[in-house]
N, C-alpha and C. Protein backbone atom coordinates (compact mmCIF):
# COMPACT_ATOMS: atom_id res chain seq x y z
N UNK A 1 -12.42 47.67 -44.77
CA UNK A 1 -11.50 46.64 -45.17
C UNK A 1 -12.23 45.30 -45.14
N UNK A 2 -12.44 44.46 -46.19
CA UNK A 2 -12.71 43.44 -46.10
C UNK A 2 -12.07 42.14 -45.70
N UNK A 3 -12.70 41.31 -44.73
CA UNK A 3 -12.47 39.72 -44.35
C UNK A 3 -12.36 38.83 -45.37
N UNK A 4 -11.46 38.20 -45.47
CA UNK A 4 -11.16 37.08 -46.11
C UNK A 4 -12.03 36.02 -45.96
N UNK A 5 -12.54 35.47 -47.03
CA UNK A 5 -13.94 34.67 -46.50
C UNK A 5 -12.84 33.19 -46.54
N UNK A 6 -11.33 32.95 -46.52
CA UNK A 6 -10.83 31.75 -46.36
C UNK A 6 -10.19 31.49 -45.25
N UNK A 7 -10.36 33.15 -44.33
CA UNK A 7 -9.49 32.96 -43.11
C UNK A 7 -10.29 32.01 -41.89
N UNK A 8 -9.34 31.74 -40.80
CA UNK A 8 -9.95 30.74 -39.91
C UNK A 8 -9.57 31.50 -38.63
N UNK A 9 -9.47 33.07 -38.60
CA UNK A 9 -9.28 34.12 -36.90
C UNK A 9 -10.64 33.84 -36.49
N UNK A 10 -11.57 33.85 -36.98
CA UNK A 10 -12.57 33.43 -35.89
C UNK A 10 -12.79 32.38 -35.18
N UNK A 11 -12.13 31.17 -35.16
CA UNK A 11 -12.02 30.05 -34.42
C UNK A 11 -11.09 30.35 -33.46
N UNK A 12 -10.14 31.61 -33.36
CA UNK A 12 -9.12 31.32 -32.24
C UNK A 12 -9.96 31.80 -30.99
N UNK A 13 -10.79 32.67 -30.86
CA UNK A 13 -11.22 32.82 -29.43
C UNK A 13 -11.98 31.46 -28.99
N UNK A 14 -12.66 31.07 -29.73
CA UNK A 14 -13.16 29.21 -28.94
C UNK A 14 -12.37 29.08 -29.03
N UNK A 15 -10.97 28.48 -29.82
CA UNK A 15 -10.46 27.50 -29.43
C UNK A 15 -9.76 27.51 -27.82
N UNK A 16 -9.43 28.80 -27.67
CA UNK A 16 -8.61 28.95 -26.19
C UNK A 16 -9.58 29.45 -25.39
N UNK A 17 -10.86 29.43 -25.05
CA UNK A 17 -11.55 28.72 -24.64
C UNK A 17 -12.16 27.43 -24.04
N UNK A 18 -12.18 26.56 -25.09
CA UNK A 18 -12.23 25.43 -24.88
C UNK A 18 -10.92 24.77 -24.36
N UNK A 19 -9.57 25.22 -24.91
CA UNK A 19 -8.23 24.94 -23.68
C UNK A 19 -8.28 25.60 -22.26
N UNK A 20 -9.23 26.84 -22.21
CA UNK A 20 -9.36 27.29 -20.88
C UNK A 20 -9.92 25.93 -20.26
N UNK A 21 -11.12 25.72 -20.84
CA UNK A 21 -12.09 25.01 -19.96
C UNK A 21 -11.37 23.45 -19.89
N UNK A 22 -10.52 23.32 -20.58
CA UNK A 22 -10.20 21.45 -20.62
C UNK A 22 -8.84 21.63 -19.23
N UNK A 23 -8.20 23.10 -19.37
CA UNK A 23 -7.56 22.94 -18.26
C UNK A 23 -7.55 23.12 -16.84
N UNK A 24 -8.95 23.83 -16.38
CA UNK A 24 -9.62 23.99 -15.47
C UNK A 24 -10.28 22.39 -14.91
N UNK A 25 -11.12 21.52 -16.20
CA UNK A 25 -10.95 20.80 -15.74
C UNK A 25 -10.07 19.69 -15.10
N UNK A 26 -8.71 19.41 -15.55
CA UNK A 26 -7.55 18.50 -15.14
C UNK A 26 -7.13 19.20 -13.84
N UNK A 27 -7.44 20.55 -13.70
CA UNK A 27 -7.20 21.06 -12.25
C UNK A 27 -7.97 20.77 -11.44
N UNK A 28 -8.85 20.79 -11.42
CA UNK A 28 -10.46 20.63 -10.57
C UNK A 28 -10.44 18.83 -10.44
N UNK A 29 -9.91 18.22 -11.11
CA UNK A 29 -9.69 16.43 -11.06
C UNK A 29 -9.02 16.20 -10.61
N UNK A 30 -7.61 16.68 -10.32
CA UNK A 30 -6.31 16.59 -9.52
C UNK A 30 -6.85 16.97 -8.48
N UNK A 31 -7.25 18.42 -8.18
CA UNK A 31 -7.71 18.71 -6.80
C UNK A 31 -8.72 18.21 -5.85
N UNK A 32 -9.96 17.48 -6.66
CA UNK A 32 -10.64 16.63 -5.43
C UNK A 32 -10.46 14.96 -5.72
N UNK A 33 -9.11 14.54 -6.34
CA UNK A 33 -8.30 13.60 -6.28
C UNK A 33 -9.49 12.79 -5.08
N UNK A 34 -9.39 11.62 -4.63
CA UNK A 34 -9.62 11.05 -3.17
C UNK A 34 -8.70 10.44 -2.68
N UNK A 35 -7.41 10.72 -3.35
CA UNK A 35 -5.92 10.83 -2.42
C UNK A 35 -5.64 9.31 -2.40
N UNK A 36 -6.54 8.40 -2.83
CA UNK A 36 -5.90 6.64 -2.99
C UNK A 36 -5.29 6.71 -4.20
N UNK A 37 -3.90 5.65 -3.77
CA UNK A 37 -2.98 5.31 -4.47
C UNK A 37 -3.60 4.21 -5.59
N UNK A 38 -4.54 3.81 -5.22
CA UNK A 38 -5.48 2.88 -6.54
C UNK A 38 -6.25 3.39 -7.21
N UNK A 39 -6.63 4.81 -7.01
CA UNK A 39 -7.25 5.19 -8.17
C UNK A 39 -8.76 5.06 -7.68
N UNK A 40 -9.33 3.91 -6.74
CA UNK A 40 -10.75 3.88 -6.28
C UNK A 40 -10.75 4.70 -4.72
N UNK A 41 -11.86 5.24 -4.49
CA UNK A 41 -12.47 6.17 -3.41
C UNK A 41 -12.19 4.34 -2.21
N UNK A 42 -12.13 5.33 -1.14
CA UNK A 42 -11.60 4.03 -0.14
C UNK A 42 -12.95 4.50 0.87
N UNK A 43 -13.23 3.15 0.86
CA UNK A 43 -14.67 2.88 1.51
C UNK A 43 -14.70 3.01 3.08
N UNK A 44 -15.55 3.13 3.87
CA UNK A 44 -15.56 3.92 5.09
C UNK A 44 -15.81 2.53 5.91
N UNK A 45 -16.22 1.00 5.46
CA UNK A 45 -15.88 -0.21 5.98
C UNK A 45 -14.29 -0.71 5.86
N UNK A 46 -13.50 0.08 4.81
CA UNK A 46 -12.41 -0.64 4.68
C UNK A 46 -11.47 -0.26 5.84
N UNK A 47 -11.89 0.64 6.47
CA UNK A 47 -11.22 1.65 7.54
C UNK A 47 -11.33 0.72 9.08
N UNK A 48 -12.64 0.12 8.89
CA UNK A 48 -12.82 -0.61 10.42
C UNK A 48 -12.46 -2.58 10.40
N UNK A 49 -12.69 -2.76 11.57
CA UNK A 49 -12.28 -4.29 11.42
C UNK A 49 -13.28 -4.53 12.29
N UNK A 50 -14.22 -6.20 11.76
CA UNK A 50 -15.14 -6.50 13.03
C UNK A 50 -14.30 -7.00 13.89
N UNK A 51 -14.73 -6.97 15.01
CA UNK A 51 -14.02 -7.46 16.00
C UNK A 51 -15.05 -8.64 16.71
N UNK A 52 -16.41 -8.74 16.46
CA UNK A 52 -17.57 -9.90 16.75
C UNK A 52 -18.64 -9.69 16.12
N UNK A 53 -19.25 -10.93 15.89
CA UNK A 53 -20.34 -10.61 15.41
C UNK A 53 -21.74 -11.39 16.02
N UNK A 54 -22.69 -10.99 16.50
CA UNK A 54 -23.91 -10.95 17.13
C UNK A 54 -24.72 -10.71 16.58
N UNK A 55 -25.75 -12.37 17.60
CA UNK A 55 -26.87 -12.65 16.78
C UNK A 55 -28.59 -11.36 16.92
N UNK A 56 -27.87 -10.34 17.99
CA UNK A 56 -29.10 -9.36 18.25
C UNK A 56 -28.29 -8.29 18.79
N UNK A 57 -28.78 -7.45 18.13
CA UNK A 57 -28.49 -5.81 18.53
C UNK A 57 -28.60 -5.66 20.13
N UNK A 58 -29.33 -5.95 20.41
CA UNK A 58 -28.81 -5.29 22.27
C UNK A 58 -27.51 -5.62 22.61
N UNK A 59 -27.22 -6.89 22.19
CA UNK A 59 -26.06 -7.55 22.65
C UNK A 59 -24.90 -6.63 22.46
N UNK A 60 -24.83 -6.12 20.65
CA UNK A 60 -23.99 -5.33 20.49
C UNK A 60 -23.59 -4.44 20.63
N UNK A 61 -24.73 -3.88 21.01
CA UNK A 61 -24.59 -2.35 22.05
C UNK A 61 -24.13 -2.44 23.43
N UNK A 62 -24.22 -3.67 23.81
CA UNK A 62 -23.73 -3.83 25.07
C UNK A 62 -22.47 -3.86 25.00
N UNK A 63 -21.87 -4.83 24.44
CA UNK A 63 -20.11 -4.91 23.82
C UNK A 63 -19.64 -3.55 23.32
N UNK A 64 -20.63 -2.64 22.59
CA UNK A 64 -20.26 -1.30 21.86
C UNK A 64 -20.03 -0.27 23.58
N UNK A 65 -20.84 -1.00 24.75
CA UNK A 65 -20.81 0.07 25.56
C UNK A 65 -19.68 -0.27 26.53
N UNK A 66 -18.70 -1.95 26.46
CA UNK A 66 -17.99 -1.98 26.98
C UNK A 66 -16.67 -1.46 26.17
N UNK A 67 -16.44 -1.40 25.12
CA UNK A 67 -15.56 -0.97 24.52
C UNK A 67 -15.66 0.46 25.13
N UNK A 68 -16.48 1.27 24.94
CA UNK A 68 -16.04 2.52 24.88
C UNK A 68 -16.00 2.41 26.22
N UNK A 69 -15.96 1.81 27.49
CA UNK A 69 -16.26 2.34 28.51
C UNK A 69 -14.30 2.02 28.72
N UNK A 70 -13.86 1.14 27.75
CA UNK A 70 -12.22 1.15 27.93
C UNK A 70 -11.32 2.27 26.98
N UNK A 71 -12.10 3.12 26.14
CA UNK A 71 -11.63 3.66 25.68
C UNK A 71 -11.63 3.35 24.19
N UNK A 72 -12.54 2.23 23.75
CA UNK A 72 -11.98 2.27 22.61
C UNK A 72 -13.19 2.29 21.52
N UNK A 73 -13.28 3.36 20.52
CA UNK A 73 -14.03 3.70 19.81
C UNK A 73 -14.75 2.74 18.63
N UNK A 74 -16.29 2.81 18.64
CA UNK A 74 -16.92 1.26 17.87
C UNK A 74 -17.73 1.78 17.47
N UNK A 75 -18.26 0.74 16.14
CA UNK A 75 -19.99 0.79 15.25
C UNK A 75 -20.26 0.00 15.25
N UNK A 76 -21.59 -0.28 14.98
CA UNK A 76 -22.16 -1.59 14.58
C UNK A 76 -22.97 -1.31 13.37
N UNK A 77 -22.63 -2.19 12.52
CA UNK A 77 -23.35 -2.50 11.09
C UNK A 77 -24.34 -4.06 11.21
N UNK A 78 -25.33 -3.55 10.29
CA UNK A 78 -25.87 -5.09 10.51
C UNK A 78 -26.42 -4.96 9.06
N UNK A 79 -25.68 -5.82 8.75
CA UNK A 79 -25.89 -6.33 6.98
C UNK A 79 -26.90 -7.17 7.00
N UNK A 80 -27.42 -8.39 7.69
CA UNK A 80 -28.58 -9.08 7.00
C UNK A 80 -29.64 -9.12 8.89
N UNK A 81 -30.89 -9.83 8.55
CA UNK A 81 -31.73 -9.37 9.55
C UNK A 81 -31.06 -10.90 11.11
N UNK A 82 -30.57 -10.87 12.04
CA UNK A 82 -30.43 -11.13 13.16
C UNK A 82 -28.85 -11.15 12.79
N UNK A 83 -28.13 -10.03 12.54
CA UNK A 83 -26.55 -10.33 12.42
C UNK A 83 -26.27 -8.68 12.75
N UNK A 84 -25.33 -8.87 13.81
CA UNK A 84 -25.11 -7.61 14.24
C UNK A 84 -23.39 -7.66 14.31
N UNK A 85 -22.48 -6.61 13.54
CA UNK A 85 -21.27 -6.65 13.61
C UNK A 85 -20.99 -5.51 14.36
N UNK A 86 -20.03 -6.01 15.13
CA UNK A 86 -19.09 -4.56 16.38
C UNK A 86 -18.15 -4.41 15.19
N UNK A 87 -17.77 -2.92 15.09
CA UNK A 87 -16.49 -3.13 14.42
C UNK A 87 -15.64 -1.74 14.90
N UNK A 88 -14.58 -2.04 14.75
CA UNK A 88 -13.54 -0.79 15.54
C UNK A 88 -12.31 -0.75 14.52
N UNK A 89 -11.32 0.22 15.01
CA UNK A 89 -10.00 0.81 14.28
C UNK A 89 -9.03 -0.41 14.15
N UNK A 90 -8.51 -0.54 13.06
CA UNK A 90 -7.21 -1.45 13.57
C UNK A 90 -6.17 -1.05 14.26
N UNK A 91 -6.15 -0.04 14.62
CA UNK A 91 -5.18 -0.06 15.91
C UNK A 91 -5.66 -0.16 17.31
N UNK A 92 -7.32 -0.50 17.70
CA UNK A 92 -7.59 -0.79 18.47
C UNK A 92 -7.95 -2.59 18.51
N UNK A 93 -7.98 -3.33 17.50
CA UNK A 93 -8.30 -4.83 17.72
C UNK A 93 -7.98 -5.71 18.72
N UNK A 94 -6.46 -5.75 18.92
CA UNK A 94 -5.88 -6.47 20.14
C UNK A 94 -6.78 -5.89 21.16
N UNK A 95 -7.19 -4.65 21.64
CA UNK A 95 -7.52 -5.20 23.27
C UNK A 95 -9.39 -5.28 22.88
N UNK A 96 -9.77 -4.92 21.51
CA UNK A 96 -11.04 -4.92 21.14
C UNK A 96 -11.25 -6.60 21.46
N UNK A 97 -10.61 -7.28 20.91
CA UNK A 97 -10.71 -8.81 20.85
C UNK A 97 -10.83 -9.51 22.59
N UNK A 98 -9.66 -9.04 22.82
CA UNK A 98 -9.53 -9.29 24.21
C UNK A 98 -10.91 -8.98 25.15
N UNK A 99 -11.64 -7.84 24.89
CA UNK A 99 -12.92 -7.13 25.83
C UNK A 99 -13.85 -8.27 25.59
N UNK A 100 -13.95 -8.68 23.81
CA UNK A 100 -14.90 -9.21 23.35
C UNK A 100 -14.87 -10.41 23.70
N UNK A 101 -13.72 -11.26 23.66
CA UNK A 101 -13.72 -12.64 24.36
C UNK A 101 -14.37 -12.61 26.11
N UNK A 102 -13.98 -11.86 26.70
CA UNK A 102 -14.92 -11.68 28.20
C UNK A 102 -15.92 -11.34 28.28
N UNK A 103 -16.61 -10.95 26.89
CA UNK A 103 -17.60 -10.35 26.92
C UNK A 103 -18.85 -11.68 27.17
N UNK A 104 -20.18 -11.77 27.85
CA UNK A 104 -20.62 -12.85 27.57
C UNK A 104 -21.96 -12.61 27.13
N UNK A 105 -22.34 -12.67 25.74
CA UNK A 105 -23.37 -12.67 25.10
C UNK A 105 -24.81 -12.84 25.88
């Protein structure tokens, strides 16, 4: 039996194909979503608050070692060369602030 050389059945297996694959992808995009309501990935600084900032790293490790020694969990980032930032949770700031004001450089 001969094929119609005007028919177009050979495009249907790509085409649902290529709807396989376009809907796999919108699944696979929904699913590793990064769950912000803006649409941008939420940055792992936007999460902390400095709580001081110091002109030399020992210092801040020292403040980093009184914090934790009250319980309350810290990093230090240091963005340019003699600047050292403590930074902690915002639900720890109030007594972070408080440690850090007694703290004496």
């Amino acid at each position: 039996m001969p094929i119609d050389a005007g028919s177009l059945h050979f495009l249907v297996g790509p085409a649902i194909a290529l709807m396989v694959i376009g809907l796999l992808l919108l699944f696979l995009r929904w699913a590793f979503a990064s769950g912000s309501s803006s649409g941008k990935p939420v940055r792992r600084e936007e999460l902390l608050t400095p709580v001081a900032t110091l002109t030399r790293r020992e210092s801040a490790l020292a403040l980093r070692a009184v914090l934790s020694d009250a319980g309350i969990r810290s990093t230090i980032r240091e963005p340019a060369a003699h600047r050292a930032d403590v930074l902690v949770f915002p639900e720890d700031l109030a007594r972070a602030r408080a440690l850090a004001l007694s703290f004496g450089d």
